[in-house]
Protein backbone atom coordinates (compact mmCIF):
# COMPACT_ATOMS: atom_id res chain seq x y z
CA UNK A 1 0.00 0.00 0.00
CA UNK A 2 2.84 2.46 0.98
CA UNK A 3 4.52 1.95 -2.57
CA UNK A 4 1.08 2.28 -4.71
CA UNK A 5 0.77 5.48 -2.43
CA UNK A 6 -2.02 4.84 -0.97
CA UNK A 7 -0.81 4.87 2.66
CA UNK A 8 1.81 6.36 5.12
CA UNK A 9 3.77 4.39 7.78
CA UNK A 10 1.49 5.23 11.66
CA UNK A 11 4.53 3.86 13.06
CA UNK A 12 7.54 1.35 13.11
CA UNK A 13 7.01 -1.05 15.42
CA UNK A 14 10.81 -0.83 16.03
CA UNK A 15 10.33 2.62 17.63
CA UNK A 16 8.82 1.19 20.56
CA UNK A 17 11.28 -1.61 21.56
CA UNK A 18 14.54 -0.44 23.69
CA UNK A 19 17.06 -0.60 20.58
CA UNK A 20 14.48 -1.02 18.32
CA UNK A 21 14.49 -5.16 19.03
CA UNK A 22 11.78 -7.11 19.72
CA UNK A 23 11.09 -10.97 19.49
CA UNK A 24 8.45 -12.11 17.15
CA UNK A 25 9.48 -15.98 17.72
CA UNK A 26 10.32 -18.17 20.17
CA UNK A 27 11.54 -21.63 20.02
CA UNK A 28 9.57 -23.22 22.85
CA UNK A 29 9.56 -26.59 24.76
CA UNK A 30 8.24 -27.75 27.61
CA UNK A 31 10.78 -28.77 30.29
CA UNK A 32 9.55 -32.21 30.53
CA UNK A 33 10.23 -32.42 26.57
CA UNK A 34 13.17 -30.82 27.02
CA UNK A 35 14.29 -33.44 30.08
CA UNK A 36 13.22 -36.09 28.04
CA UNK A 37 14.68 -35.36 24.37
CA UNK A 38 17.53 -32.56 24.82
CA UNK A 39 19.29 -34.23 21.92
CA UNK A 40 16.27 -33.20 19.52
CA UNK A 41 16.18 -29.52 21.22
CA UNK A 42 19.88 -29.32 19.90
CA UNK A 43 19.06 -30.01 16.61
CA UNK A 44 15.81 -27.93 16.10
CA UNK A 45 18.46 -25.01 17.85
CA UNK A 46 21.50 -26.56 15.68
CA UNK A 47 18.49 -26.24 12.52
CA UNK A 48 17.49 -22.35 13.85
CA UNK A 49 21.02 -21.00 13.87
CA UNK A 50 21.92 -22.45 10.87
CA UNK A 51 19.45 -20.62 9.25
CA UNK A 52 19.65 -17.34 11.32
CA UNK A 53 23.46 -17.44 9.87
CA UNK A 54 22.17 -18.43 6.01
CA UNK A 55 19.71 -15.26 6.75
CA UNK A 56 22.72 -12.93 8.22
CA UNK A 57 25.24 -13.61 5.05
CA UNK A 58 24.63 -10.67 2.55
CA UNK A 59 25.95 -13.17 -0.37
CA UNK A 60 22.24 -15.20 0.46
CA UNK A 61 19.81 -12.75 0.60
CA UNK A 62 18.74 -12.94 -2.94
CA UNK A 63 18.08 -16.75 -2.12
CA UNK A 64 16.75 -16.29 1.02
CA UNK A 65 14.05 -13.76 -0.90
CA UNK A 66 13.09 -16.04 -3.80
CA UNK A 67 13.06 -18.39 -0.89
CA UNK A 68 10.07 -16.69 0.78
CA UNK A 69 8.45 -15.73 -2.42
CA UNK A 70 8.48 -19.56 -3.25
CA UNK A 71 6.66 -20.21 -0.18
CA UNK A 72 4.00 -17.66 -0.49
CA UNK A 73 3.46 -18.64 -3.41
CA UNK A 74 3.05 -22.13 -2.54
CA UNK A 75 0.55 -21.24 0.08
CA UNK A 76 -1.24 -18.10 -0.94
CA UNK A 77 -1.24 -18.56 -4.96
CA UNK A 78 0.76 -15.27 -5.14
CA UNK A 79 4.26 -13.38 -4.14
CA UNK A 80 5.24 -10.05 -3.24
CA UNK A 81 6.72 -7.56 -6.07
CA UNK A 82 10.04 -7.23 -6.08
CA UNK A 83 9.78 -3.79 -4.66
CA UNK A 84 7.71 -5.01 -1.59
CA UNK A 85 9.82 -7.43 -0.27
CA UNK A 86 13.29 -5.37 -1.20
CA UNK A 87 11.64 -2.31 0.54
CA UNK A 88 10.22 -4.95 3.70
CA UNK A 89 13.28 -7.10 3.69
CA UNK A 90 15.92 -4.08 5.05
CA UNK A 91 13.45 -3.68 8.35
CA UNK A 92 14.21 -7.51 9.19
CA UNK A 93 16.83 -9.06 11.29
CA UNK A 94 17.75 -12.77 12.35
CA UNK A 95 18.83 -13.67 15.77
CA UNK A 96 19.24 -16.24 18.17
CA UNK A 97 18.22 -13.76 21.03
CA UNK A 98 15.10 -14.26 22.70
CA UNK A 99 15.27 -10.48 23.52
CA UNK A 100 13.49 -11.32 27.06
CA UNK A 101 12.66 -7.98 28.05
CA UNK A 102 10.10 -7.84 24.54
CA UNK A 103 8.46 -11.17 26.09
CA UNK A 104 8.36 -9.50 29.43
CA UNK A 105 6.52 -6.22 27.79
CA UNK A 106 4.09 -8.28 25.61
CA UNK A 107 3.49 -10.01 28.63
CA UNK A 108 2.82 -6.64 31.02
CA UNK A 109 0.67 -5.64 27.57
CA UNK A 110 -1.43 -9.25 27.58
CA UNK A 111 -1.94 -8.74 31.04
CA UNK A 112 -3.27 -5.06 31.08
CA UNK A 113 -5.36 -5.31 27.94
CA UNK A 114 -6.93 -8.80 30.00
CA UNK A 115 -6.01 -11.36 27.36
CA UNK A 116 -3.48 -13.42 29.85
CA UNK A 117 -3.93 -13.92 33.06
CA UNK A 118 -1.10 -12.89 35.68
CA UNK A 119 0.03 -9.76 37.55
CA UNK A 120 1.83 -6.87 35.39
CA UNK A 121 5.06 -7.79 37.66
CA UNK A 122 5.79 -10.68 35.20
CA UNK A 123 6.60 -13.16 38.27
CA UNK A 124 4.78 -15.79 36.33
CA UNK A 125 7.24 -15.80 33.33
CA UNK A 126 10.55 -15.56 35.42
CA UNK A 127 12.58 -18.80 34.55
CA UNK A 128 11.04 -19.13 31.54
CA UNK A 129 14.31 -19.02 29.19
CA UNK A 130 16.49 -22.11 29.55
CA UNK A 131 19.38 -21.28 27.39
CA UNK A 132 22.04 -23.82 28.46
CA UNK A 133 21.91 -26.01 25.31
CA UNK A 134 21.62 -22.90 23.06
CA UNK A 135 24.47 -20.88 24.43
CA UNK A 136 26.35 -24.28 24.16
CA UNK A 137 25.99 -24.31 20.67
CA UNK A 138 26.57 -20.46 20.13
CA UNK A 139 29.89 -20.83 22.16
CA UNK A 140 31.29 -23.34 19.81
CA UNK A 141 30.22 -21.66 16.75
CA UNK A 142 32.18 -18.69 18.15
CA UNK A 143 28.90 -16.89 18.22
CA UNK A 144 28.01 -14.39 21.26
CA UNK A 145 26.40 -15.71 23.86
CA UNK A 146 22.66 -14.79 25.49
CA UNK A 147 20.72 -13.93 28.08
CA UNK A 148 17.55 -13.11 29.79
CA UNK A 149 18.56 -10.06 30.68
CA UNK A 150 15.31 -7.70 31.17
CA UNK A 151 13.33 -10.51 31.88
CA UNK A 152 13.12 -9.38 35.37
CA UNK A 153 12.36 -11.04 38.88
CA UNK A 154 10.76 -9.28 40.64
């Protein structure tokens, strides 16, 4: 709509996250699937980051975009224009981060508007973020490590 002129950005969604991050997935278990089968958590994580790092390298992103458009395609009967997905594809970013303190906001946000159940001090969703194996694998890719910083405990 914004390229056929038709509309105006209200507002990047980036603008409201500390350092304009913000989660939009999470690779979630439950711990007794995760006591049970760690060696299949590695490899969905070992899976994830291999793609995060196919996603980060400049040389793919021309894949990576026929990539989605092949997808849509396959499950909506039509792609993007080139111009869409060029113009959409410079706001996205790949990363292993959970960025905890977004879950901890959308959390305070579920809570307020009444569509979760909880108190706004996000007690309930303390702990949530076991990143042993992941950090594992990160450390002998050479990658950073991370955290649940700003998840708070309160």
């Amino acid at each position: 709509m914004q390229l056929e002129g038709n509309a105006e950005i209200f507002v990047d969604e980036a603008s409201l996250w500390d350092h304009g991050k913000f989660a939009t997935t999470n690779i979630v278990v439950s711990q007794k699937f995760l006591a049970e089968r760690p060696a299949l958590v590695r490899q969905i994580l070992l899976a994830n980051n291999a793609a995060i790092s196919f996603l980060n390298e400049s040389s793919n992103e021309a894949t990576a975009k026929e990539l989605v458009q092949e997808e849509l395609l396959a499950r909506t009967g039509k792609k993007l224009t080139q111009a869409t997905i060029d113009g959409a594809w410079g706001s996205l970013s790949f990363s292993a981060d959970p960025v905890a303190a977004s879950l901890r906001q959308n959390f305070i946000h579920g809570v307020e508007a009444g569509v979760l159940r909880g108190s706004p001090s996000a007690k309930e969703i303390s702990g949530i973020y076991d990143l042993r194996i992941l950090n594992t694998l990160l450390k002998q890719a050479n990658s950073a490590q991370v955290s649940a910083d700003g998840l708070g405990k309160e």
